[in-house]
PDB file of N, CA and C in Angstrom:
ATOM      1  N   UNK A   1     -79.524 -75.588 -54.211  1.00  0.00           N
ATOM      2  CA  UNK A   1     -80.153 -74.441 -54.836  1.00  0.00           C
ATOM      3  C   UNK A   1     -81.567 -74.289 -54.272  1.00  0.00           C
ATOM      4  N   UNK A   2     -82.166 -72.908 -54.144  1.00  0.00           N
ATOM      5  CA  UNK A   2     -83.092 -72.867 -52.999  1.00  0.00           C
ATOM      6  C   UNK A   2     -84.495 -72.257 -54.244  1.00  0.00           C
ATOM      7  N   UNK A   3     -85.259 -72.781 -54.419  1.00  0.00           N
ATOM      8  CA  UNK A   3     -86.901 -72.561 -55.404  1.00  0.00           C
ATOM      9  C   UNK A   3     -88.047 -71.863 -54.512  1.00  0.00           C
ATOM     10  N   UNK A   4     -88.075 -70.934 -55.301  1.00  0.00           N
ATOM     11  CA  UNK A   4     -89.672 -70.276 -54.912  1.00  0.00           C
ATOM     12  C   UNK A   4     -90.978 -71.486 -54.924  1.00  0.00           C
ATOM     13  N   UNK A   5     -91.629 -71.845 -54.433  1.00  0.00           N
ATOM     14  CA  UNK A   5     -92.925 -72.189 -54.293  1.00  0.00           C
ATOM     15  C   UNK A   5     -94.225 -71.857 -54.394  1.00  0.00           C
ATOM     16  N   UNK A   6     -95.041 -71.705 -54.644  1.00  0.00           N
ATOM     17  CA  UNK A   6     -95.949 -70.802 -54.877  1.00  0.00           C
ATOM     18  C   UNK A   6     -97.163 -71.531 -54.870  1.00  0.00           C
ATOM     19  N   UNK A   7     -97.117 -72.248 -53.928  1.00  0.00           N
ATOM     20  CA  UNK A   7     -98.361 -72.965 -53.411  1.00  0.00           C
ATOM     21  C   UNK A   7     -98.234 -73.767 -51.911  1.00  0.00           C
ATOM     22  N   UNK A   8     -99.525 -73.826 -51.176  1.00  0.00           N
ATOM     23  CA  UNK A   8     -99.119 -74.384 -49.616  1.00  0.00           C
ATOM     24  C   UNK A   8     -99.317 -75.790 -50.161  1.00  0.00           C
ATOM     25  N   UNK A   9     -99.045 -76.203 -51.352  1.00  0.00           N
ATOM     26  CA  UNK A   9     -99.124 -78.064 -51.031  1.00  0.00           C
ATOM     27  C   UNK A   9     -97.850 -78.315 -52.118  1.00  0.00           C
ATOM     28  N   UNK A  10     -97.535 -79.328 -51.831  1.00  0.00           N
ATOM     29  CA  UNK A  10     -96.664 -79.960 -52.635  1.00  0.00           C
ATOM     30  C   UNK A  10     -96.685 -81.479 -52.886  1.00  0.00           C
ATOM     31  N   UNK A  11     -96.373 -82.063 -53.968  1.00  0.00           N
ATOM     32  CA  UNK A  11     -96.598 -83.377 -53.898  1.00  0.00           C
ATOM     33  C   UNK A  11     -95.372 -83.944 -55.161  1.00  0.00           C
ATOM     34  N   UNK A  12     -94.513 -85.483 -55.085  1.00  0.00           N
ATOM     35  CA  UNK A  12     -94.034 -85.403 -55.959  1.00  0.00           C
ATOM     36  C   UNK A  12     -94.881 -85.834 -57.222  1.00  0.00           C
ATOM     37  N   UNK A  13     -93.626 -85.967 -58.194  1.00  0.00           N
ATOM     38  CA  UNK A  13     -94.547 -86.732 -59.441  1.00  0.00           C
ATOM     39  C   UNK A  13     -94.846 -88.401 -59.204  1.00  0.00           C
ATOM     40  N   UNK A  14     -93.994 -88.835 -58.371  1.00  0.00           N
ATOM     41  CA  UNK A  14     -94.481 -90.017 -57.976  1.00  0.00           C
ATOM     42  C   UNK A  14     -95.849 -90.054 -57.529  1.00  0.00           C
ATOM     43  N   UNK A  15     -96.199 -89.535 -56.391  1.00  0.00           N
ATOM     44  CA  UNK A  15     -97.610 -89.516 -55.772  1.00  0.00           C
ATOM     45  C   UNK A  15     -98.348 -88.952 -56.621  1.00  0.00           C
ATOM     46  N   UNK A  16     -98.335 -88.396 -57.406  1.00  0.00           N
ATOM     47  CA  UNK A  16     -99.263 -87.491 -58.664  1.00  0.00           C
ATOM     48  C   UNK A  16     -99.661 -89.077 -59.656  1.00  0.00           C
ATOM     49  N   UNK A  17     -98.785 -90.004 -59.823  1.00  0.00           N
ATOM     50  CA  UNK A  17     -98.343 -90.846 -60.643  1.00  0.00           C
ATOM     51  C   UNK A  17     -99.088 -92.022 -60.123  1.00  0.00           C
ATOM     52  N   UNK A  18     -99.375 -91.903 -58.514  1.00  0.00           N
ATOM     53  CA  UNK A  18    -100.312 -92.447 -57.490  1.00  0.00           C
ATOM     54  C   UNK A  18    -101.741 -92.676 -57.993  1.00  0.00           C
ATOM     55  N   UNK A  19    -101.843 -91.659 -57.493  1.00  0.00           N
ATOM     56  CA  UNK A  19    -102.979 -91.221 -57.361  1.00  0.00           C
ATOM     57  C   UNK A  19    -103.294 -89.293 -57.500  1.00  0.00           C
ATOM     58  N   UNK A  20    -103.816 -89.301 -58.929  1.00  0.00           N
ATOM     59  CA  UNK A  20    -103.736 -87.902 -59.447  1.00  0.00           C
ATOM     60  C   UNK A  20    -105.028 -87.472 -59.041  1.00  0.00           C
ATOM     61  N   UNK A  21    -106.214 -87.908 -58.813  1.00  0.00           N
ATOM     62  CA  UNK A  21    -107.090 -86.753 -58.111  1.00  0.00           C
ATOM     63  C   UNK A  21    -106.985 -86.767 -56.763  1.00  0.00           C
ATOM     64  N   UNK A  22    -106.263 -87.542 -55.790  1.00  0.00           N
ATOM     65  CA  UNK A  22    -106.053 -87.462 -54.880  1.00  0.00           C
ATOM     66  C   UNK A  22    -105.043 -86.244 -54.114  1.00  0.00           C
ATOM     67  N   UNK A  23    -104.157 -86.028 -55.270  1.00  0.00           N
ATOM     68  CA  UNK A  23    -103.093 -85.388 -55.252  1.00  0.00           C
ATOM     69  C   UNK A  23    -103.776 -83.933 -55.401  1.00  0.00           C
ATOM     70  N   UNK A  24    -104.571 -83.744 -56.555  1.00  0.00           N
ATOM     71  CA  UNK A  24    -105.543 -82.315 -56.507  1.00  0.00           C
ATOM     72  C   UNK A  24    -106.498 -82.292 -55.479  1.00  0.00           C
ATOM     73  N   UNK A  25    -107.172 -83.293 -55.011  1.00  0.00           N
ATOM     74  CA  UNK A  25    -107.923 -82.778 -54.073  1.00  0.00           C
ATOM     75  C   UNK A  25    -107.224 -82.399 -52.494  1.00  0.00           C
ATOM     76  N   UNK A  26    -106.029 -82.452 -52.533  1.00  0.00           N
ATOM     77  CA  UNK A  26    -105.073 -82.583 -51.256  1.00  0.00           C
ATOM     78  C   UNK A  26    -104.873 -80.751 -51.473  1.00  0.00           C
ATOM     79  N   UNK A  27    -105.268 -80.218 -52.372  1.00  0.00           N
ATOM     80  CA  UNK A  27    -104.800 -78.835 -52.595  1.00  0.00           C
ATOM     81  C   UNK A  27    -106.313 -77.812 -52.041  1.00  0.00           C
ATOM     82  N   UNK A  28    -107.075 -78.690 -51.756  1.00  0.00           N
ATOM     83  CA  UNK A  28    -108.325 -77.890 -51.413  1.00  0.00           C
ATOM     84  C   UNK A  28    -108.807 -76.823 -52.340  1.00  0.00           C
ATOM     85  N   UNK A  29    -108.842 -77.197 -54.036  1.00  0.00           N
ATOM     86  CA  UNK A  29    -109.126 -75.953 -54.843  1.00  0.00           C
ATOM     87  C   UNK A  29    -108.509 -75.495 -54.828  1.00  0.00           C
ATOM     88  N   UNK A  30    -107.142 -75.327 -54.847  1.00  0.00           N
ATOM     89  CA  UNK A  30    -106.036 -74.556 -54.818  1.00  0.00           C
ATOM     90  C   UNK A  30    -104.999 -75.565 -55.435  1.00  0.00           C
ATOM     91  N   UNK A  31    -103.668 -74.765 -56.347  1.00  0.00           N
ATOM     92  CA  UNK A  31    -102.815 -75.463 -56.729  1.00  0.00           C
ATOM     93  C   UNK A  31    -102.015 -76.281 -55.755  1.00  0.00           C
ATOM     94  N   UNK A  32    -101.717 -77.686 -56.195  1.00  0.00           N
ATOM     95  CA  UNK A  32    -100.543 -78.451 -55.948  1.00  0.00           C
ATOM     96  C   UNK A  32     -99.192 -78.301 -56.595  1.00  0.00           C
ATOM     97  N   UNK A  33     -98.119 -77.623 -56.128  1.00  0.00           N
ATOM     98  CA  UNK A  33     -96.368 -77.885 -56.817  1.00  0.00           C
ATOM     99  C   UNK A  33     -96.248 -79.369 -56.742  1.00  0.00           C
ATOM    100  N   UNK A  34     -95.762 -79.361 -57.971  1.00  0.00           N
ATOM    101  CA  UNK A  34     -95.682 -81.077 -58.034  1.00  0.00           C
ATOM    102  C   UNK A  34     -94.084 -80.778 -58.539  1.00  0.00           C
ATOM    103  N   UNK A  35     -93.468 -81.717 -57.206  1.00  0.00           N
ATOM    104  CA  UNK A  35     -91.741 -81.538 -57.451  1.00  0.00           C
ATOM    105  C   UNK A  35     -90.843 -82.283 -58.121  1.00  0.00           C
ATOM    106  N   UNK A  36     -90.177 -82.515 -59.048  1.00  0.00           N
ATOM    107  CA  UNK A  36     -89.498 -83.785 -59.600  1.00  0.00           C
ATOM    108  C   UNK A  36     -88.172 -83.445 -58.808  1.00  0.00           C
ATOM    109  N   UNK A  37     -87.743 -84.719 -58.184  1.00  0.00           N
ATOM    110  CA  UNK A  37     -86.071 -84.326 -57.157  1.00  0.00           C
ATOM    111  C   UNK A  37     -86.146 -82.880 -56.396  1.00  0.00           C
ATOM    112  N   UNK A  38     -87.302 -82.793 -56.000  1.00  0.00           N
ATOM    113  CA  UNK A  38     -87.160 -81.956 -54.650  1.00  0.00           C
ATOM    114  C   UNK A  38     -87.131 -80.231 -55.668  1.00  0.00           C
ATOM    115  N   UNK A  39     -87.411 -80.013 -57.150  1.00  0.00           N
ATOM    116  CA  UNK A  39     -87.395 -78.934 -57.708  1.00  0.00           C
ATOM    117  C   UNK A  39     -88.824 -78.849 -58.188  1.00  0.00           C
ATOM    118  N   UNK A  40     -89.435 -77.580 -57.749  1.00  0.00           N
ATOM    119  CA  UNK A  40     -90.731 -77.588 -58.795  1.00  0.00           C
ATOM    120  C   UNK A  40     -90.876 -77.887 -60.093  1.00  0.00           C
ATOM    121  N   UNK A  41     -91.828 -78.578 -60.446  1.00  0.00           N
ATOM    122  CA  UNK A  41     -91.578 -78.806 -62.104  1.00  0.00           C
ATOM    123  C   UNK A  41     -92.513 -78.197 -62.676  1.00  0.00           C
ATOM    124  N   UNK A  42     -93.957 -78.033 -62.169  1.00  0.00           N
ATOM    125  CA  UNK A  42     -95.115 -77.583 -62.490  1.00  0.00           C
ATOM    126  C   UNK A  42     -95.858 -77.395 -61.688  1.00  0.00           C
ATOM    127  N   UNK A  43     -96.945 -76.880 -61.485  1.00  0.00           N
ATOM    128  CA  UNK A  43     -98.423 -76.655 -60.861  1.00  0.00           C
ATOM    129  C   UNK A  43     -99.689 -77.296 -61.009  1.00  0.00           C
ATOM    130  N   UNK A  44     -99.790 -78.135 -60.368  1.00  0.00           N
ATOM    131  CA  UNK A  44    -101.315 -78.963 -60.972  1.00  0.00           C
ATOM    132  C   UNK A  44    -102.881 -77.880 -60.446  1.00  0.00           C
ATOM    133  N   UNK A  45    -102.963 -76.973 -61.326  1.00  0.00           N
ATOM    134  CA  UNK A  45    -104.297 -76.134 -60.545  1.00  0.00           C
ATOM    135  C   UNK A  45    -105.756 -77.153 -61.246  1.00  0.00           C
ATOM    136  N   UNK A  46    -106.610 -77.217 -60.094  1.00  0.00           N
ATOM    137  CA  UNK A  46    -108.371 -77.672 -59.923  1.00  0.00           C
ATOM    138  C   UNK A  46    -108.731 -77.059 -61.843  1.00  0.00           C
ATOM    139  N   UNK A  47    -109.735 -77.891 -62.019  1.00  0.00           N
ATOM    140  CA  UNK A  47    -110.096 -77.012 -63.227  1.00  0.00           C
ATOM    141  C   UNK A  47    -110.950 -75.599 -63.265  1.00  0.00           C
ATOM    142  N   UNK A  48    -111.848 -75.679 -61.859  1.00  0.00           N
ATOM    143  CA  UNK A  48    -112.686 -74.868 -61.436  1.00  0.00           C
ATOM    144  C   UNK A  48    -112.038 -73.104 -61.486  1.00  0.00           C
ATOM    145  N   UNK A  49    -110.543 -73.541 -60.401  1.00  0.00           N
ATOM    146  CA  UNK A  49    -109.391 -72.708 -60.094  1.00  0.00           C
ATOM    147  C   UNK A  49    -108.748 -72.070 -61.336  1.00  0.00           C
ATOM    148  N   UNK A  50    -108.375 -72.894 -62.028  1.00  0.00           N
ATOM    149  CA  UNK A  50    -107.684 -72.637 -63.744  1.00  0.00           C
ATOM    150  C   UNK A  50    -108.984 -71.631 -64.747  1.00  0.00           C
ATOM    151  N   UNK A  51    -110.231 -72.255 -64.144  1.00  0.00           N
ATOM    152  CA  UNK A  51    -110.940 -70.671 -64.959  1.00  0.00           C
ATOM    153  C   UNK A  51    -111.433 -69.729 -64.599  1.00  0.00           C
ATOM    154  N   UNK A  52    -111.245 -69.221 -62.937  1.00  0.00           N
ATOM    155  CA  UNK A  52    -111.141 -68.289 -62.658  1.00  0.00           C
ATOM    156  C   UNK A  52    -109.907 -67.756 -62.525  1.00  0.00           C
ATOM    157  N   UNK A  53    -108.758 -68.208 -63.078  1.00  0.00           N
ATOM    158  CA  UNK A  53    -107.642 -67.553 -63.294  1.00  0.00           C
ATOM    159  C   UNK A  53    -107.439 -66.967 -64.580  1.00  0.00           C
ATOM    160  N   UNK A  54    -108.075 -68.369 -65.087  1.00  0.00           N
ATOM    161  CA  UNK A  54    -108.233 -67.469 -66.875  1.00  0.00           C
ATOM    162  C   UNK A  54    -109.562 -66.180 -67.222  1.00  0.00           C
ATOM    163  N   UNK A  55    -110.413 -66.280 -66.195  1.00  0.00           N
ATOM    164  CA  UNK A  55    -111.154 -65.381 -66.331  1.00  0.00           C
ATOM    165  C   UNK A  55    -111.018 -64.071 -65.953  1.00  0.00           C
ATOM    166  N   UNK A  56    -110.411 -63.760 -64.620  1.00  0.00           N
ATOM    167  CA  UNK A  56    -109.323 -62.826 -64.083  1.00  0.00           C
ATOM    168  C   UNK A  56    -108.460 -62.275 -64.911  1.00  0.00           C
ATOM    169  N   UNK A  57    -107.890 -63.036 -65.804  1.00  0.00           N
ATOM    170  CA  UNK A  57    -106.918 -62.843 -66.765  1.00  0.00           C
ATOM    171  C   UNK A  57    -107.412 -61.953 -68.275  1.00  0.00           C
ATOM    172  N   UNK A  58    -108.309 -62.481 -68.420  1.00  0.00           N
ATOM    173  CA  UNK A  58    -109.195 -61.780 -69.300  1.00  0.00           C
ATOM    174  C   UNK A  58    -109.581 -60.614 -69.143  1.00  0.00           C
ATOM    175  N   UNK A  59    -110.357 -60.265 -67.359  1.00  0.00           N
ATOM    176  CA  UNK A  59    -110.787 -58.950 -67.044  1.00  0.00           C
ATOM    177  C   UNK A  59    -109.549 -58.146 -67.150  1.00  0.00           C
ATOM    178  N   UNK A  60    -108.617 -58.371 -67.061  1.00  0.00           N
ATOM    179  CA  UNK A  60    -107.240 -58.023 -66.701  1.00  0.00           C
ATOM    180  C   UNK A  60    -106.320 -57.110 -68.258  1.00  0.00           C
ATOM    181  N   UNK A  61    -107.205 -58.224 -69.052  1.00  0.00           N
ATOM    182  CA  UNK A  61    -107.024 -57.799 -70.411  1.00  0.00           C
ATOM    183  C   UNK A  61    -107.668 -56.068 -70.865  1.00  0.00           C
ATOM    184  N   UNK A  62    -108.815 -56.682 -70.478  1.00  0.00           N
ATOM    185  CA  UNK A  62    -109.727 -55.793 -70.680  1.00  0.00           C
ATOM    186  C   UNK A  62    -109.845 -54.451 -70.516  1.00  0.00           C
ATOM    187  N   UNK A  63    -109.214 -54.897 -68.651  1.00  0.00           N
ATOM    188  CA  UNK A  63    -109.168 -53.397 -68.254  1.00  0.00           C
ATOM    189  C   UNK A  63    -108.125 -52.349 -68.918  1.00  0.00           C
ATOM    190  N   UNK A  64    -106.801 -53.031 -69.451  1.00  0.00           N
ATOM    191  CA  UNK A  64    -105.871 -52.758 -69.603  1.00  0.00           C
ATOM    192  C   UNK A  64    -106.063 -51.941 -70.960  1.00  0.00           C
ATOM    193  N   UNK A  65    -107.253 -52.739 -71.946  1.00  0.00           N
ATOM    194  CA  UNK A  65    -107.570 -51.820 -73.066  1.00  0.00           C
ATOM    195  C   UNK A  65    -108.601 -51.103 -73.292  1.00  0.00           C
ATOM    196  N   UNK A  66    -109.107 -51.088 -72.170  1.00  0.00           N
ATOM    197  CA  UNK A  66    -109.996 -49.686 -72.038  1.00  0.00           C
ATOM    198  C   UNK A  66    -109.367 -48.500 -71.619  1.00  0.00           C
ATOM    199  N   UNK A  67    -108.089 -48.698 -70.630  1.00  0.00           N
ATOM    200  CA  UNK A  67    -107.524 -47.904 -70.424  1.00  0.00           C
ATOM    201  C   UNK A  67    -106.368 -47.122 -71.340  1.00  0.00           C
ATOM    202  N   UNK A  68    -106.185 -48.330 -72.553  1.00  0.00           N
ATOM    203  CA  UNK A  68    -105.721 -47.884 -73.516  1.00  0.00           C
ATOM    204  C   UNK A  68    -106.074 -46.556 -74.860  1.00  0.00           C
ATOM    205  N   UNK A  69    -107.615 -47.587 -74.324  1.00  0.00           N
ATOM    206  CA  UNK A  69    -108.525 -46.850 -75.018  1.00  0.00           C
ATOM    207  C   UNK A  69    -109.546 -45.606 -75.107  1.00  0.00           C
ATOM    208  N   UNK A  70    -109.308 -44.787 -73.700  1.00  0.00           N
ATOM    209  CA  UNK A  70    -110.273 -43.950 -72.697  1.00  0.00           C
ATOM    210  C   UNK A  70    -109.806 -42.535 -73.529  1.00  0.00           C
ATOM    211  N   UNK A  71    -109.175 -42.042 -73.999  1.00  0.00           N
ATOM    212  CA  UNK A  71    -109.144 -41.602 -74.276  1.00  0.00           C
ATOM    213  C   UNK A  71    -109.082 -41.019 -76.039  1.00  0.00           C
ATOM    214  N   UNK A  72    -109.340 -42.147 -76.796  1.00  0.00           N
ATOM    215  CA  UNK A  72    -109.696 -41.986 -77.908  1.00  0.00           C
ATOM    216  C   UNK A  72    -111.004 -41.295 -78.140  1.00  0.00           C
ATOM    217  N   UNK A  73    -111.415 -40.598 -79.557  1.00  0.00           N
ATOM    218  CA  UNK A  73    -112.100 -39.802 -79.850  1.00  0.00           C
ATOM    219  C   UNK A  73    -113.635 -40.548 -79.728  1.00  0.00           C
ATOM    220  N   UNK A  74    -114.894 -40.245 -79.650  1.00  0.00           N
ATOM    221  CA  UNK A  74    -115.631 -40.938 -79.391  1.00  0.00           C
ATOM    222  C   UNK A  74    -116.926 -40.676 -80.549  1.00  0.00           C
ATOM    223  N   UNK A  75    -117.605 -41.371 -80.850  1.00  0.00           N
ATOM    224  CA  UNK A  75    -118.805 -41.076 -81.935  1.00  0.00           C
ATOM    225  C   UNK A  75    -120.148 -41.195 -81.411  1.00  0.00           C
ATOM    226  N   UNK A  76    -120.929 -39.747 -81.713  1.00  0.00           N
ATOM    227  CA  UNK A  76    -122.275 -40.467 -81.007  1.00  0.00           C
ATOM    228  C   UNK A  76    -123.095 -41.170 -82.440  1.00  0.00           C
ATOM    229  N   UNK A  77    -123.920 -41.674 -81.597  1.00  0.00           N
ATOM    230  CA  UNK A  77    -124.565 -42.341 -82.837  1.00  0.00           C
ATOM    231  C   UNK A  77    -126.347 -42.650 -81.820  1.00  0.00           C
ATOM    232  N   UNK A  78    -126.745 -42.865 -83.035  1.00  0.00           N
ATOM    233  CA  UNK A  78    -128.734 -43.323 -82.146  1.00  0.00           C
ATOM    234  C   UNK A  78    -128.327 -44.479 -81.834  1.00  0.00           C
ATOM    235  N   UNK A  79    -129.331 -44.964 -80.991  1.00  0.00           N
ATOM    236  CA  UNK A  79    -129.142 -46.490 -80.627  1.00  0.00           C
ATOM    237  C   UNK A  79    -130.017 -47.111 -81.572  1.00  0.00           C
ATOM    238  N   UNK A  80    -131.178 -46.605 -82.028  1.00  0.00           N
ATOM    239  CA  UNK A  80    -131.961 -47.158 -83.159  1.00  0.00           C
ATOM    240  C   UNK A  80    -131.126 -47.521 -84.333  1.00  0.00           C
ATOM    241  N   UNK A  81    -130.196 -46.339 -85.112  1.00  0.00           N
ATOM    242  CA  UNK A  81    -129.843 -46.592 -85.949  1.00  0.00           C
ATOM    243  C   UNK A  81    -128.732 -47.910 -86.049  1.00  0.00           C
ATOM    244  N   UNK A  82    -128.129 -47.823 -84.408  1.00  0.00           N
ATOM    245  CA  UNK A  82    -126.920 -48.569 -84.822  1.00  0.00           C
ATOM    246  C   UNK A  82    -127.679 -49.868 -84.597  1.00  0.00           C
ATOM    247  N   UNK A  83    -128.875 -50.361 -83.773  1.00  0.00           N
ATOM    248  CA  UNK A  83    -129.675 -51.785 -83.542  1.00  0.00           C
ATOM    249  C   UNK A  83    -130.275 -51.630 -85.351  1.00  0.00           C
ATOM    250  N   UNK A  84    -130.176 -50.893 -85.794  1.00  0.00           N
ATOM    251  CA  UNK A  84    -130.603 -50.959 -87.353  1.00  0.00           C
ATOM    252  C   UNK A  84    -129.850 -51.625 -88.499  1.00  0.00           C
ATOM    253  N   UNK A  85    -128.576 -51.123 -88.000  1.00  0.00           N
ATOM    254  CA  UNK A  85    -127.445 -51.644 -88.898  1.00  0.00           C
ATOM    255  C   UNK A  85    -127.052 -52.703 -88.661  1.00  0.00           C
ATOM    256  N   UNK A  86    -126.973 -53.375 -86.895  1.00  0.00           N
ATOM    257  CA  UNK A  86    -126.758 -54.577 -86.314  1.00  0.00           C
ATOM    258  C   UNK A  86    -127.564 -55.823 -86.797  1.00  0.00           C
ATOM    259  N   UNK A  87    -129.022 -55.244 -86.799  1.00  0.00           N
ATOM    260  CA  UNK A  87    -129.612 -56.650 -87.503  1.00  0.00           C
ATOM    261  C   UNK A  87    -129.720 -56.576 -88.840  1.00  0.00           C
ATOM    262  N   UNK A  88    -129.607 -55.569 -90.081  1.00  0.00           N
ATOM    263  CA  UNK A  88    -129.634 -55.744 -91.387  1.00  0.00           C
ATOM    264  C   UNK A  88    -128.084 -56.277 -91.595  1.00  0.00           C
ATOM    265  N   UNK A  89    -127.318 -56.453 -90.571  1.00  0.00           N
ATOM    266  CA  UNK A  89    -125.786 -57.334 -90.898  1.00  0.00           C
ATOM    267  C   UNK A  89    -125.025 -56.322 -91.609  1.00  0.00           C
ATOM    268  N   UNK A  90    -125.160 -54.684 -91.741  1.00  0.00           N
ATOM    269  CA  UNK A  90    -124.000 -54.142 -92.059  1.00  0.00           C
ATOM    270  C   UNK A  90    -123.325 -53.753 -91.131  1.00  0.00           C
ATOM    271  N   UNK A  91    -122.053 -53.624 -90.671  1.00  0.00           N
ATOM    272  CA  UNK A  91    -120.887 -52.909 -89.768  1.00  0.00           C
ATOM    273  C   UNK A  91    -121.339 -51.639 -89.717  1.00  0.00           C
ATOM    274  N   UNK A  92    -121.360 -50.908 -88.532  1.00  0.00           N
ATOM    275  CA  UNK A  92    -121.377 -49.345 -88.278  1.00  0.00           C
ATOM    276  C   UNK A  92    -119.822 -49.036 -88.632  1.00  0.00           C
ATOM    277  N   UNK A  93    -119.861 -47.578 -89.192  1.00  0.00           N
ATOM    278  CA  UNK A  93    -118.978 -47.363 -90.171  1.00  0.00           C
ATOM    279  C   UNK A  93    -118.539 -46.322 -88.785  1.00  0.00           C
ATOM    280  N   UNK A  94    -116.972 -45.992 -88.923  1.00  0.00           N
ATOM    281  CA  UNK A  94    -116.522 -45.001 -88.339  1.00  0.00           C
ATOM    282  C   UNK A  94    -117.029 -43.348 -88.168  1.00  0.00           C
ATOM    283  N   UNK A  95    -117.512 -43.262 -89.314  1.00  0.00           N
ATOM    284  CA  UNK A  95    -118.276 -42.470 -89.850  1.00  0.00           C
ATOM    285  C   UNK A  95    -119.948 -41.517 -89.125  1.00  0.00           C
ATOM    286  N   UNK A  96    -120.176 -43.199 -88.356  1.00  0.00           N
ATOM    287  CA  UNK A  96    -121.465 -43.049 -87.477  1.00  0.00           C
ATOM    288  C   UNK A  96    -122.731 -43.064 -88.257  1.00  0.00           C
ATOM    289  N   UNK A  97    -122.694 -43.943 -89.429  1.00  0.00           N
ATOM    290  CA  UNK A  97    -123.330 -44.138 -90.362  1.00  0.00           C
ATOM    291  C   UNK A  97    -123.393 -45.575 -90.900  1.00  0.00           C
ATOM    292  N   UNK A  98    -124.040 -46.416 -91.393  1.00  0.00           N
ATOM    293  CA  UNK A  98    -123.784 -47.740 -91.706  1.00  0.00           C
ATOM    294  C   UNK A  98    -123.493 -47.300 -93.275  1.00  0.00           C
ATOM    295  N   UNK A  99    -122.379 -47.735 -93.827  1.00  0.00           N
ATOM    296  CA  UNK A  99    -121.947 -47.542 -95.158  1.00  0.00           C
ATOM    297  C   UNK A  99    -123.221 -48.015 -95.829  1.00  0.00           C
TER     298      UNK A  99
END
């Protein structure tokens, strides 16, 4: 049976089992497939790598709900008033008013 890969290194769980930062640093900041019997089992990604993936992931979020969101109705409001309501700790009200 033939597995996608999705990384230029591979290592088994034995050698992971070796020597495990050796095994990540063999990935140059980049993930290691770590294979059990010749099948991927997992991905060992850098920690550095893992939070710009999660951070990516986030923008990713983001963009996705702004774009959700671009077209909803919009409120003007002062910037005084709403830095007014922000530090006396009430919520700006939908309204465009601090209740």
């Amino acid at each position: 049976m033939t597995h996608s890969v999705l990384s230029q290194v591979v290592a088994s769980i034995s050698e992971l089992k070796k020597n495990p930062m050796g095994t990540v640093a063999a990935g140059g900041g980049d993930s290691v497939a770590i294979l059990n019997r010749n099948e991927p089992a997992f991905y060992c990604v850098p920690a550095k790598t893992y939070e710009a993936l999660m951070n990516r992931l986030e923008d990713l979020e983001l963009i996705a709900l702004c774009k959700e969101r671009e077209n909803d109705p919009t409120i003007k409001v002062a910037i005084d008033d709403l830095i007014a309501c922000i530090c006396s700790g009430i919520s700006y009200g939908n309204n465009g008013h601090c209740p």
